[in-house]
PDB file of N, CA and C in Angstrom:
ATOM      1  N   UNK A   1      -8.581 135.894-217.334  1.00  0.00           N
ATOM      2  CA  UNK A   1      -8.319 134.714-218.141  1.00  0.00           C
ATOM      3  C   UNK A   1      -8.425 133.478-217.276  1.00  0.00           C
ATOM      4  N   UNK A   2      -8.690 132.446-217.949  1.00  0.00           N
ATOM      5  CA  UNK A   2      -8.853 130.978-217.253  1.00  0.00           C
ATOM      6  C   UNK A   2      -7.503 130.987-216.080  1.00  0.00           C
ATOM      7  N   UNK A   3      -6.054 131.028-216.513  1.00  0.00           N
ATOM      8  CA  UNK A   3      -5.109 130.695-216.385  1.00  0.00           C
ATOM      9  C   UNK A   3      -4.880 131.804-214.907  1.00  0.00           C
ATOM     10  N   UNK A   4      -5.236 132.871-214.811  1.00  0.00           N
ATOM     11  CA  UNK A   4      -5.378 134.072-213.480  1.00  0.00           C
ATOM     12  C   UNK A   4      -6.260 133.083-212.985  1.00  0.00           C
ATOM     13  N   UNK A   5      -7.096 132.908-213.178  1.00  0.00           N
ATOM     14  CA  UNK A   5      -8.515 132.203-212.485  1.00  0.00           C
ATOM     15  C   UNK A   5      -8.096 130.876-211.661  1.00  0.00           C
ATOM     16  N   UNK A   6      -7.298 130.379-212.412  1.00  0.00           N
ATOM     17  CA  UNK A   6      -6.633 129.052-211.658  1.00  0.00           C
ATOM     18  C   UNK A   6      -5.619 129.420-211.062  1.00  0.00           C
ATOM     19  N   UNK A   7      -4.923 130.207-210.985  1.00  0.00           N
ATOM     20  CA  UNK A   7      -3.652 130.678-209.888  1.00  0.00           C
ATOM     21  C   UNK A   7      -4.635 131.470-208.579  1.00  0.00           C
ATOM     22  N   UNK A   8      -5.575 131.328-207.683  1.00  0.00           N
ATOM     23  CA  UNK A   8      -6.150 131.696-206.895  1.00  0.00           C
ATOM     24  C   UNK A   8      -5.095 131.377-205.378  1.00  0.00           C
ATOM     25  N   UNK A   9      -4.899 132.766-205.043  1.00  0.00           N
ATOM     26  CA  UNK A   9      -4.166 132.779-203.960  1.00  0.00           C
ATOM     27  C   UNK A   9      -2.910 133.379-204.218  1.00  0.00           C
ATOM     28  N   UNK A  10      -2.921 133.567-205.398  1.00  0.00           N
ATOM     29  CA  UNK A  10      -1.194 134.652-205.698  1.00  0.00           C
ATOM     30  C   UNK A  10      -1.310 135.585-205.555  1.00  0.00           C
ATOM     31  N   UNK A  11      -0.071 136.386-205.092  1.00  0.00           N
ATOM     32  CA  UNK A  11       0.002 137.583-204.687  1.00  0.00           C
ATOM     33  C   UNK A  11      -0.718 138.790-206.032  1.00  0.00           C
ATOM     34  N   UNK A  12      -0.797 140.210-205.228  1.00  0.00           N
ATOM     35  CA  UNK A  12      -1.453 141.068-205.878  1.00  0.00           C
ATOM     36  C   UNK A  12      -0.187 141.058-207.038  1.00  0.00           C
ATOM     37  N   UNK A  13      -0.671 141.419-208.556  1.00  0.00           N
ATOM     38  CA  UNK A  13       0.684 141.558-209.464  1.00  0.00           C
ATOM     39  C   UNK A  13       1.683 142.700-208.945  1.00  0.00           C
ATOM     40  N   UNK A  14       2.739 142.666-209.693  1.00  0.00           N
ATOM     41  CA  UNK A  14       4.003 143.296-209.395  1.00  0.00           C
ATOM     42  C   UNK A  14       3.920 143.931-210.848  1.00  0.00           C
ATOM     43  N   UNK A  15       3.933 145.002-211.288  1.00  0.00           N
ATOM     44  CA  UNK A  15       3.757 145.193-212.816  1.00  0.00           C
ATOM     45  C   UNK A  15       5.313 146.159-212.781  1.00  0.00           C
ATOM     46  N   UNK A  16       6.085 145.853-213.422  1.00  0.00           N
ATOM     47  CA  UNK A  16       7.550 145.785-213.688  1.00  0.00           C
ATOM     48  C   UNK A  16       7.874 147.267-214.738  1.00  0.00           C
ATOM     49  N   UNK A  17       7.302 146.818-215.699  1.00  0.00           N
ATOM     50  CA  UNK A  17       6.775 147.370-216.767  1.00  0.00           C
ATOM     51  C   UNK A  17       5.564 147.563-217.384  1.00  0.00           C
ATOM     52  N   UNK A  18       5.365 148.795-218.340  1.00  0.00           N
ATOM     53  CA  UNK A  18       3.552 148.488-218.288  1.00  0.00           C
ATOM     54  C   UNK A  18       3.782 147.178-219.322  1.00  0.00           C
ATOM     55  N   UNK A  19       2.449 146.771-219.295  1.00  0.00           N
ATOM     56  CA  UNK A  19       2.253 145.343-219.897  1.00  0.00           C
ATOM     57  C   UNK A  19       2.214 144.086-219.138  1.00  0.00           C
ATOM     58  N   UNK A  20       3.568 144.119-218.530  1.00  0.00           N
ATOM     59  CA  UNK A  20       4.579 142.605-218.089  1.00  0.00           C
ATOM     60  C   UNK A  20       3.619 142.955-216.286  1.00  0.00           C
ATOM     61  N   UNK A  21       2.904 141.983-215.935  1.00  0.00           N
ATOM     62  CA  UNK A  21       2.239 141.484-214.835  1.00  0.00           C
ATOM     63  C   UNK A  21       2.768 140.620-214.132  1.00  0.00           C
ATOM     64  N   UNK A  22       3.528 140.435-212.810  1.00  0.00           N
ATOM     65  CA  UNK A  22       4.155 139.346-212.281  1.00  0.00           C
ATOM     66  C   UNK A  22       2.847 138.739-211.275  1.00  0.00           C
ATOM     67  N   UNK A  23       2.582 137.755-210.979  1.00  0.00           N
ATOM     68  CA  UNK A  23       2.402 136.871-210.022  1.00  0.00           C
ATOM     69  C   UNK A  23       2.570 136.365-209.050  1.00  0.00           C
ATOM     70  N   UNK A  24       3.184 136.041-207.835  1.00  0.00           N
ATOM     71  CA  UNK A  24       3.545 135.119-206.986  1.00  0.00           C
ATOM     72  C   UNK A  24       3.479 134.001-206.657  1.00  0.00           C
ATOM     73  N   UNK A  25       3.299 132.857-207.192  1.00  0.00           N
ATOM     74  CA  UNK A  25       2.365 131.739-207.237  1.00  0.00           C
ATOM     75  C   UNK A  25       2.986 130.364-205.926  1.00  0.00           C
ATOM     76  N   UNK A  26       4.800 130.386-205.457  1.00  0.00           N
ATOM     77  CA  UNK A  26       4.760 129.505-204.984  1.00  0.00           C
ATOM     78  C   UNK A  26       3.970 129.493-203.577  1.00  0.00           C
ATOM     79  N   UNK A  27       3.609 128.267-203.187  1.00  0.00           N
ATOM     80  CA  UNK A  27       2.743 128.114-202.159  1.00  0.00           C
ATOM     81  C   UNK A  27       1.026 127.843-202.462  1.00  0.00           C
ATOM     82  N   UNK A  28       1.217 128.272-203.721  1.00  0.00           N
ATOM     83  CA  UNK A  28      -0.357 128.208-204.263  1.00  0.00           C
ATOM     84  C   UNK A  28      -0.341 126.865-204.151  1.00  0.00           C
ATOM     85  N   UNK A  29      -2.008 126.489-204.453  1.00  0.00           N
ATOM     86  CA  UNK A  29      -2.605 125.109-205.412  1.00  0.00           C
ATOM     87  C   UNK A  29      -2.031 125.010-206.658  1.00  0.00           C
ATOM     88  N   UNK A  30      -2.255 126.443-207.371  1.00  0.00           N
ATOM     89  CA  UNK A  30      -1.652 125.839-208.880  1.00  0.00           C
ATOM     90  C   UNK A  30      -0.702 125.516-208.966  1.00  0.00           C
ATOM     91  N   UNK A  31       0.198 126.034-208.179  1.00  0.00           N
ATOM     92  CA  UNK A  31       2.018 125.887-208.620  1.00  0.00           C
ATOM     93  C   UNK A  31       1.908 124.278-208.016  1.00  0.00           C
ATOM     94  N   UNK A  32       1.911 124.547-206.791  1.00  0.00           N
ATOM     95  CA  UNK A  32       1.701 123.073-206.391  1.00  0.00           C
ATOM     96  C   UNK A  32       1.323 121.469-207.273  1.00  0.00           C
ATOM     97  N   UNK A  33       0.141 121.901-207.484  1.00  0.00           N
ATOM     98  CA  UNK A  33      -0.616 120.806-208.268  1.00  0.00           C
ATOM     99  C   UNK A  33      -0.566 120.891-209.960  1.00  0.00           C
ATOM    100  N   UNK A  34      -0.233 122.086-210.276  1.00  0.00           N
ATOM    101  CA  UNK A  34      -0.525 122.012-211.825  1.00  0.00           C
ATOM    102  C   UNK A  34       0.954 122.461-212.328  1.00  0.00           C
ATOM    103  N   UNK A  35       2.078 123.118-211.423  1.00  0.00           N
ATOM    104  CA  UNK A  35       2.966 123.702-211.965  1.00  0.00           C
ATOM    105  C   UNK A  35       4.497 122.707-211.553  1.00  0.00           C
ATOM    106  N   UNK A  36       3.863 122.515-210.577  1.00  0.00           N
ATOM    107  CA  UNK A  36       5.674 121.409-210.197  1.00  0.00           C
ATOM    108  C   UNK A  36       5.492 119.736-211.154  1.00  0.00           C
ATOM    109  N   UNK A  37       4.306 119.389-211.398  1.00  0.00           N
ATOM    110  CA  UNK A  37       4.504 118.122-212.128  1.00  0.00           C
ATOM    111  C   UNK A  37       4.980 118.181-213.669  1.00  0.00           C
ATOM    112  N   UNK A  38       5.131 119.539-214.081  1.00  0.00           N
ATOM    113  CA  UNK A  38       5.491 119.675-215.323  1.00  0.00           C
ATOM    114  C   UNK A  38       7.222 119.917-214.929  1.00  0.00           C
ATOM    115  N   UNK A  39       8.119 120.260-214.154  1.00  0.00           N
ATOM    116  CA  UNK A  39       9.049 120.469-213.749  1.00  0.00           C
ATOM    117  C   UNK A  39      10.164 119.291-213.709  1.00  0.00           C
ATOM    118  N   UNK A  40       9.036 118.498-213.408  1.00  0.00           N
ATOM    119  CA  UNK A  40       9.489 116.585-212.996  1.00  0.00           C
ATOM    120  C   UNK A  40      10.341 116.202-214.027  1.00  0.00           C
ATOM    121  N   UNK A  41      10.067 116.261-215.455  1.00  0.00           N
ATOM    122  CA  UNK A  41      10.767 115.348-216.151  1.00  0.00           C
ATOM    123  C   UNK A  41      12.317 116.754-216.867  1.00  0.00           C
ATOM    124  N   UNK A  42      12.142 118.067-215.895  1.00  0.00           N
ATOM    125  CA  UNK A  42      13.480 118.608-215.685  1.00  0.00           C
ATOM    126  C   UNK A  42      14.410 118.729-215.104  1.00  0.00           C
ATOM    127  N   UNK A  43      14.043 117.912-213.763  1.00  0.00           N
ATOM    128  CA  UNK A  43      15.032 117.817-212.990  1.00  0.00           C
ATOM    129  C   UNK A  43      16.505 117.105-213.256  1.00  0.00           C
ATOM    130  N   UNK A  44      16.851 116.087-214.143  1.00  0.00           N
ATOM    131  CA  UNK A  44      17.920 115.611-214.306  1.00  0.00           C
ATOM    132  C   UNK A  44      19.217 116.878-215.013  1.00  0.00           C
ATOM    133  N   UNK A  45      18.203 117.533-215.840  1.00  0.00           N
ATOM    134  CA  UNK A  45      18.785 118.533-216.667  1.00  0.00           C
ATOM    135  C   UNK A  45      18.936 119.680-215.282  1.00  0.00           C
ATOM    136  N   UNK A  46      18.283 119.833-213.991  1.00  0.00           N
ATOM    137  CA  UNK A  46      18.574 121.029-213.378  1.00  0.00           C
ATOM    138  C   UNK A  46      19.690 120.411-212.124  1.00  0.00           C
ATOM    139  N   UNK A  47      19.858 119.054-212.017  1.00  0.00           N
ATOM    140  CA  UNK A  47      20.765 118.355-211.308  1.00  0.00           C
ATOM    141  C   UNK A  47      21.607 118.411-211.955  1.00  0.00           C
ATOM    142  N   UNK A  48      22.013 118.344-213.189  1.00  0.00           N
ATOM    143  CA  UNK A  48      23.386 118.180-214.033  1.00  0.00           C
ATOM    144  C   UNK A  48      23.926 119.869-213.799  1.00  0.00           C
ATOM    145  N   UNK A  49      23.017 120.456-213.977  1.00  0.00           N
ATOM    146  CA  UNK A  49      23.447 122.534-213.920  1.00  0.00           C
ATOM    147  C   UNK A  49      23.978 122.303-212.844  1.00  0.00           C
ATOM    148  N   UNK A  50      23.148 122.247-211.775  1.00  0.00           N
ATOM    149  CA  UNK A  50      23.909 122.929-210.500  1.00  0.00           C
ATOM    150  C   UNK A  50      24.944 122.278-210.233  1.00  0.00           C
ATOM    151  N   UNK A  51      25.334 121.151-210.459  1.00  0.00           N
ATOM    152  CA  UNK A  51      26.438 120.037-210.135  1.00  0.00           C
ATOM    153  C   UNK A  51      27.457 120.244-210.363  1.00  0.00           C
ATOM    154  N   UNK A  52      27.626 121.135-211.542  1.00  0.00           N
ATOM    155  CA  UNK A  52      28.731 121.860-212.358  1.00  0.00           C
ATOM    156  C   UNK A  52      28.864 123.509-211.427  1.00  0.00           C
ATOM    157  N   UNK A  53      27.629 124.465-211.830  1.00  0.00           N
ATOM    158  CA  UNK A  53      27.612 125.751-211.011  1.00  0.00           C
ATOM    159  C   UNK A  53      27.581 125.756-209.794  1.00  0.00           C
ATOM    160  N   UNK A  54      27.339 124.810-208.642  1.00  0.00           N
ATOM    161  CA  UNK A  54      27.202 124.878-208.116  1.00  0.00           C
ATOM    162  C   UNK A  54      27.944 123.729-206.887  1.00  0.00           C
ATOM    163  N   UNK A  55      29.182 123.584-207.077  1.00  0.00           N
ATOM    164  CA  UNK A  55      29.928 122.179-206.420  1.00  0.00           C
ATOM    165  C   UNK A  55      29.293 122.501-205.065  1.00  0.00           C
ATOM    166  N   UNK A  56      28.865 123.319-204.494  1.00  0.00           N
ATOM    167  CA  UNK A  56      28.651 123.310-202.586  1.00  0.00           C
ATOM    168  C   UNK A  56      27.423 123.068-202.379  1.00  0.00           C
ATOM    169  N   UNK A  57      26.937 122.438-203.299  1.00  0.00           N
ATOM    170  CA  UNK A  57      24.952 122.410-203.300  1.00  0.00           C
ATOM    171  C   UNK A  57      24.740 120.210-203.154  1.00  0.00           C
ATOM    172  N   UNK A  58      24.046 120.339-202.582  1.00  0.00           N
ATOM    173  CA  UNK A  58      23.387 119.102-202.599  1.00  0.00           C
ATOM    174  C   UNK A  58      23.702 117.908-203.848  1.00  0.00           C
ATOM    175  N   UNK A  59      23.102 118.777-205.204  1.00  0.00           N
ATOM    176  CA  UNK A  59      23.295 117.594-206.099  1.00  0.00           C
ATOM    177  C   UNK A  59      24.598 117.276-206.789  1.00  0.00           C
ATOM    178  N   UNK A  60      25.507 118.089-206.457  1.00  0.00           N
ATOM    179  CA  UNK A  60      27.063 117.583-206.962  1.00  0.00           C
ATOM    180  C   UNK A  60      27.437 116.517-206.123  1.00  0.00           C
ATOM    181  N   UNK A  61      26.850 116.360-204.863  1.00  0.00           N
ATOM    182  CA  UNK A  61      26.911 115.179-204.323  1.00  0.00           C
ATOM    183  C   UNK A  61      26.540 113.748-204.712  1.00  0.00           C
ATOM    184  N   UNK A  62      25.261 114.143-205.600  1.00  0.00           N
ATOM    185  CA  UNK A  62      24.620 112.938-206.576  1.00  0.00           C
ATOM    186  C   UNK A  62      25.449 112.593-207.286  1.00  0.00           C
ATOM    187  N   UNK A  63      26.267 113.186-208.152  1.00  0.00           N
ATOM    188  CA  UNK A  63      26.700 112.810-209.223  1.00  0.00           C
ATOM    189  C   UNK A  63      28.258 112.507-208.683  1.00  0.00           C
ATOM    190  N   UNK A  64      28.742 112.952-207.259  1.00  0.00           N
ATOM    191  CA  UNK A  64      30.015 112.264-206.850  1.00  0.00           C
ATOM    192  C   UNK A  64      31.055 113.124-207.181  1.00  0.00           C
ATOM    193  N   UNK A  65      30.666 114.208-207.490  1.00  0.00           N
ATOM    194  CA  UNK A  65      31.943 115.636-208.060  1.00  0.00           C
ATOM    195  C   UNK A  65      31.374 116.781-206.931  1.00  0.00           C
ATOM    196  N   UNK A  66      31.535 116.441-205.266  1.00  0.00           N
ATOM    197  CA  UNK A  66      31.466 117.884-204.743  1.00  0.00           C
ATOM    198  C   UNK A  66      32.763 117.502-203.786  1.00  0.00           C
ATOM    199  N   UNK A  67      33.192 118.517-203.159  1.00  0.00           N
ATOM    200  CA  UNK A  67      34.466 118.389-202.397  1.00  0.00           C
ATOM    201  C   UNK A  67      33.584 118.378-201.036  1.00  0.00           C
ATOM    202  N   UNK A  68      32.942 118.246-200.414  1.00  0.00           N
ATOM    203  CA  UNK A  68      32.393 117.766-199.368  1.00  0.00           C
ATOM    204  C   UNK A  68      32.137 116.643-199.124  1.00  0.00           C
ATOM    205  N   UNK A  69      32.467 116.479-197.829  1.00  0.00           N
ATOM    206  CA  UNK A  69      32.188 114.829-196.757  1.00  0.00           C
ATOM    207  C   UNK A  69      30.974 115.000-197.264  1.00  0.00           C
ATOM    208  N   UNK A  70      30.545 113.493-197.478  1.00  0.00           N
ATOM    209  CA  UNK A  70      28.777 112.998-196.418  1.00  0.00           C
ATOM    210  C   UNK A  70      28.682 113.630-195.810  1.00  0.00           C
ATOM    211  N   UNK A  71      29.298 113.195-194.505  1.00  0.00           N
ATOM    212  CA  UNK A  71      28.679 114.310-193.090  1.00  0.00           C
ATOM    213  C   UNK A  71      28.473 115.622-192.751  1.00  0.00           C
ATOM    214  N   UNK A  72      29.103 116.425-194.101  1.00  0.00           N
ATOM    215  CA  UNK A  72      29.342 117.878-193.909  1.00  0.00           C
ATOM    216  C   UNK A  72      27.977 118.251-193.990  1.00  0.00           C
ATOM    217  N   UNK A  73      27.969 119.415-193.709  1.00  0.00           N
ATOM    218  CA  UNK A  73      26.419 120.483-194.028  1.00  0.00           C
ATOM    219  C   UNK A  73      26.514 121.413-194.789  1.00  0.00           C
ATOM    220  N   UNK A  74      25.628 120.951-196.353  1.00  0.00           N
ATOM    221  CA  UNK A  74      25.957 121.794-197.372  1.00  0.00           C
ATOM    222  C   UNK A  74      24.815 122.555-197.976  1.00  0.00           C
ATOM    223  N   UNK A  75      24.895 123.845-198.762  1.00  0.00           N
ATOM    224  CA  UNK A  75      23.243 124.170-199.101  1.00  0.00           C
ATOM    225  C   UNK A  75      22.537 123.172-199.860  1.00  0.00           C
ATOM    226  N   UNK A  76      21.313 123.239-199.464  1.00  0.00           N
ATOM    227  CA  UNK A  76      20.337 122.797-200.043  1.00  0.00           C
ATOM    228  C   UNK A  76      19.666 123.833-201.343  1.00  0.00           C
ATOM    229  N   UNK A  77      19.180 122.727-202.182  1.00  0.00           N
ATOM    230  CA  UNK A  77      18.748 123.622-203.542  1.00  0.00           C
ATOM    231  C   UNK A  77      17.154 123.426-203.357  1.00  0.00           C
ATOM    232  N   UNK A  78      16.796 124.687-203.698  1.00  0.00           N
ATOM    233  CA  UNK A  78      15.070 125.050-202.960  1.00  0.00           C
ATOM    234  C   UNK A  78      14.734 125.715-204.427  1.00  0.00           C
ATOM    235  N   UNK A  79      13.490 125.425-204.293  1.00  0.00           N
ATOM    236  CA  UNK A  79      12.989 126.765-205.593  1.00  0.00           C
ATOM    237  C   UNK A  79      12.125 127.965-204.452  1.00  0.00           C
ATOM    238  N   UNK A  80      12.857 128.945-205.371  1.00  0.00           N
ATOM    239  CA  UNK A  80      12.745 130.372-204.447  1.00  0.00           C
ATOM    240  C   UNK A  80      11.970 130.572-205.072  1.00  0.00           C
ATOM    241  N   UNK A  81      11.552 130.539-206.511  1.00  0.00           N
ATOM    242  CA  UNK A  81      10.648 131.541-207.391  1.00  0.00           C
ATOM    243  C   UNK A  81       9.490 130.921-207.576  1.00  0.00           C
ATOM    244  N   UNK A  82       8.191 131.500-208.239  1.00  0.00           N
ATOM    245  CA  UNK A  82       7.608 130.846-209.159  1.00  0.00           C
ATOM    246  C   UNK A  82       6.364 131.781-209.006  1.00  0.00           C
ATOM    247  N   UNK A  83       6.789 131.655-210.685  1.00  0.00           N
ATOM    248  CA  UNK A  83       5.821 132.997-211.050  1.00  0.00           C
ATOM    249  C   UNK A  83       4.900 133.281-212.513  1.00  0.00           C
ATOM    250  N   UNK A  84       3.877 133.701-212.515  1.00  0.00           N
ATOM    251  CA  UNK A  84       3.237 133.692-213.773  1.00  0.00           C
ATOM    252  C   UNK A  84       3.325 134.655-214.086  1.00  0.00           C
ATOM    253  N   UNK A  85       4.208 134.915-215.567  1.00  0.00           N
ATOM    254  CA  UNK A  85       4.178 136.690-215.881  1.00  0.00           C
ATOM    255  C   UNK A  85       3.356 136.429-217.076  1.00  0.00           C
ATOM    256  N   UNK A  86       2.186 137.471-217.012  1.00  0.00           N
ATOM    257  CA  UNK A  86       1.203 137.904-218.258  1.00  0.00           C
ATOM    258  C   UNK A  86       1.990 139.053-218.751  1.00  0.00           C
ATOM    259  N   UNK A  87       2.220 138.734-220.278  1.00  0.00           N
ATOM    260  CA  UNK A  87       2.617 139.650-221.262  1.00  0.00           C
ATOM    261  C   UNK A  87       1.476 140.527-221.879  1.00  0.00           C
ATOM    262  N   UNK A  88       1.063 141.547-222.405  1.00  0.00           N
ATOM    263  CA  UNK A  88       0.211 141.911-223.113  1.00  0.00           C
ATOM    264  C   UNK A  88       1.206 141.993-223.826  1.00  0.00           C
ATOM    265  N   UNK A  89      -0.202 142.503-225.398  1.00  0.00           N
ATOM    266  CA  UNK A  89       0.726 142.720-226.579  1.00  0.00           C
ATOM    267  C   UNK A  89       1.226 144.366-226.507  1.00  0.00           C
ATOM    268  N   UNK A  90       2.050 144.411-227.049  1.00  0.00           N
ATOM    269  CA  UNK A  90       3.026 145.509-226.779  1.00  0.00           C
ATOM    270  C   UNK A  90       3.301 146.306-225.284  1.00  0.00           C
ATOM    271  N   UNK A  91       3.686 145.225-225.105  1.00  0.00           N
ATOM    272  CA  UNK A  91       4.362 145.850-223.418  1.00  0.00           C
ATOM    273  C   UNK A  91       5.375 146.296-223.378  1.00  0.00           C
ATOM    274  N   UNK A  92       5.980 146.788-222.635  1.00  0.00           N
ATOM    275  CA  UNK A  92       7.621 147.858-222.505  1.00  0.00           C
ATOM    276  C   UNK A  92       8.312 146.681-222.358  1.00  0.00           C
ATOM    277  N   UNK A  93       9.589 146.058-222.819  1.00  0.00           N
ATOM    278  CA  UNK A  93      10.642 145.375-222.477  1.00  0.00           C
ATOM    279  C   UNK A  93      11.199 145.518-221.240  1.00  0.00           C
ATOM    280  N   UNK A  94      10.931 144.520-220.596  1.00  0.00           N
ATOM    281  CA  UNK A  94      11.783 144.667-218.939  1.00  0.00           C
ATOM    282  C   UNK A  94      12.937 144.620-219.575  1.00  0.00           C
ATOM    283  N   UNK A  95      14.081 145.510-218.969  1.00  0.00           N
ATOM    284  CA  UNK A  95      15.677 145.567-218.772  1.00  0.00           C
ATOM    285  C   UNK A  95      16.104 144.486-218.261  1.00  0.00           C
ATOM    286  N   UNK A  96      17.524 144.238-218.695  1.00  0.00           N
ATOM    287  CA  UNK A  96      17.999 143.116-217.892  1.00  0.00           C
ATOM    288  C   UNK A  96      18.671 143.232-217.112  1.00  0.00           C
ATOM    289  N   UNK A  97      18.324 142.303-216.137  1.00  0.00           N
ATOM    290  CA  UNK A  97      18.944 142.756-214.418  1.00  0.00           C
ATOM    291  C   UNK A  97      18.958 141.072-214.254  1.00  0.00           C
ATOM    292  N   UNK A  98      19.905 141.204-213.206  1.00  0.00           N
ATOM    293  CA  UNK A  98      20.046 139.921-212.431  1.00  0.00           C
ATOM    294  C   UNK A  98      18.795 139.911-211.360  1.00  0.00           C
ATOM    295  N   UNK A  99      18.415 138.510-210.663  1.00  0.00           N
ATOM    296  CA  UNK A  99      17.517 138.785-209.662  1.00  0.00           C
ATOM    297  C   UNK A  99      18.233 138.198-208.721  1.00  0.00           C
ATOM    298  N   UNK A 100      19.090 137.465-208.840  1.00  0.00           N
ATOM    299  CA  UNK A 100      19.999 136.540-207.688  1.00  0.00           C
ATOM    300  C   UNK A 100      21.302 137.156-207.417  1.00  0.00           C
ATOM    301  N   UNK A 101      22.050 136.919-206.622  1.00  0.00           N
ATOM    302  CA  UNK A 101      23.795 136.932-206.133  1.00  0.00           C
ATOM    303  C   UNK A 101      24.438 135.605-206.625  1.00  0.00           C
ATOM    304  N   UNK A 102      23.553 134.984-206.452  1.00  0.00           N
ATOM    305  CA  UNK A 102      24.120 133.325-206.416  1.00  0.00           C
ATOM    306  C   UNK A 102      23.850 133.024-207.902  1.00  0.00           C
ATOM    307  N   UNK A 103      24.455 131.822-208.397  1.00  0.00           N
ATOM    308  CA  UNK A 103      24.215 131.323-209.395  1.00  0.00           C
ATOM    309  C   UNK A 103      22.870 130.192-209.519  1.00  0.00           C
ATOM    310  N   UNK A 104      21.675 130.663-210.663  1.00  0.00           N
ATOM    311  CA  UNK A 104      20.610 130.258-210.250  1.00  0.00           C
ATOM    312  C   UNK A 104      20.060 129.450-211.620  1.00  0.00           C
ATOM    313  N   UNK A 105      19.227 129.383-211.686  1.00  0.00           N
ATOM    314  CA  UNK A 105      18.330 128.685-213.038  1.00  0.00           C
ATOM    315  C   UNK A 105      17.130 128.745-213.594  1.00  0.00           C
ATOM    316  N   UNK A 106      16.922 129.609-214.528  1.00  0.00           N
ATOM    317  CA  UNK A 106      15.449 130.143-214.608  1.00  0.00           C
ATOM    318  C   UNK A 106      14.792 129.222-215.367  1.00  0.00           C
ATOM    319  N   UNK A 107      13.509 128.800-215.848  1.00  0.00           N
ATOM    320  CA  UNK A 107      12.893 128.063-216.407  1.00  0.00           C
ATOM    321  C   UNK A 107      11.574 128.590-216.556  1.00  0.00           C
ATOM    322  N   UNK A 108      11.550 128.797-218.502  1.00  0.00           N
ATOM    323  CA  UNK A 108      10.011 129.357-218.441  1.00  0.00           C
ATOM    324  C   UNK A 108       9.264 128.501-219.230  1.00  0.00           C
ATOM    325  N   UNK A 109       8.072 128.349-218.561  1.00  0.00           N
ATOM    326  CA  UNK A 109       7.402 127.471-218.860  1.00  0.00           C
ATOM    327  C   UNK A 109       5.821 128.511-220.138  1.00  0.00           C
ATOM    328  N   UNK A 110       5.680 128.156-221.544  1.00  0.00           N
ATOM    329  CA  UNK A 110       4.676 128.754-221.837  1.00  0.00           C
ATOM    330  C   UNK A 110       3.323 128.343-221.587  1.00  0.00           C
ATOM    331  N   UNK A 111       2.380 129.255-220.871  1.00  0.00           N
ATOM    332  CA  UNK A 111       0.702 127.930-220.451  1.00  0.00           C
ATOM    333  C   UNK A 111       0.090 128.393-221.977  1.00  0.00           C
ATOM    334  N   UNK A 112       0.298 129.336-222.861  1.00  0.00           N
ATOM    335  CA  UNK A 112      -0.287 129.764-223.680  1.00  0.00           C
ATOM    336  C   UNK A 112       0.576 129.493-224.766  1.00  0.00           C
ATOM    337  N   UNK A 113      -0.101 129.626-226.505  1.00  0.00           N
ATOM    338  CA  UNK A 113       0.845 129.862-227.388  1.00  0.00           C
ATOM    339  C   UNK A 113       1.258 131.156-227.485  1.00  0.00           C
ATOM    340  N   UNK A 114       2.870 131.206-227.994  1.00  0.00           N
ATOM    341  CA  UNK A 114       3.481 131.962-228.278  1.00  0.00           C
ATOM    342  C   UNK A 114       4.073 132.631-229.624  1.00  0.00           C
ATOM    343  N   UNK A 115       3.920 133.446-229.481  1.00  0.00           N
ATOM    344  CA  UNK A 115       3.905 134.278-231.319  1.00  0.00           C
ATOM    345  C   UNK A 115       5.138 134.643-231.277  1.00  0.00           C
TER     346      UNK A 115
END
C-alpha cells in the first residue's frame, strides 16, 4: 500500500496476531516528517494528562502543580512509541495487555478510513 511505501525504513512487522501487522516507525522520515506534525495541535491535551498522571514529569511544571524545585532533576516526557498497525479485515483481536509500568498515553491516529 501507498502508506507501507511511505514508512521506508521501519522495522520488519511484528505480527501480534494474524491480521494486526505492527511497524516501528520512530526514527523514520515518515514519523518524523509526516507523523509528528499531526501530533502538534495535541500536545496541550497531552500536557494537561501528564500534569495530572504524572506530577514528577516535566509538564506539571508548566502548569505550576509539580512538587519539585526548578533546580531539581525530574523525568522528562519522550515519545517511546510510534507505530503503524495494518489491520486486515478479519484479523484475530489482540488481547488486552498493558505495554508500559508507568502511566502512559496512547494516541491513534487513522491514515485510512475506518468502518
Amino acid at each position: 500500500s501507498e502508506i507501507l511505501a511511505a514508512a521506508a525504513g521501519a522495522s520488519p512487522p511484528l505480527e501480534p496476531t494474524a491480521g494486526r501487522r505492527h511497524f516501528l516507525l520512530r526514527g523514520t522520515d515518515f514519523a518524523e516528517q509526516s507523523l509528528m506534525p499531526l501530533l502538534a495541535p495535541l500536545m496541550p491535551v497531552v500536557y494537561r494528562y501528564f500534569a495530572k498522571q504524572r506530577e514528577d514529569a516535566a509538564p506539571a511544571r508548566f502548569f505550576g502543580e509539580s512538587r519539585f524545585d526548578a533546580g531539581s532533576s525530574v523525568p522528562r516526557l519522550f515519545l517511546s512509541e510510534c507505530q503503524l498497525l495494518v489491520s486486515d479485515p478479519a484479523a484475530v483481536a489482540q488481547m488486552w495487555h498493558r505495554d508500559n509500568m508507568q502511566p502512559g498515553l496512547t494516541i491513534l491516529l487513522p491514515l485510512t478510513d475506518v468502518d
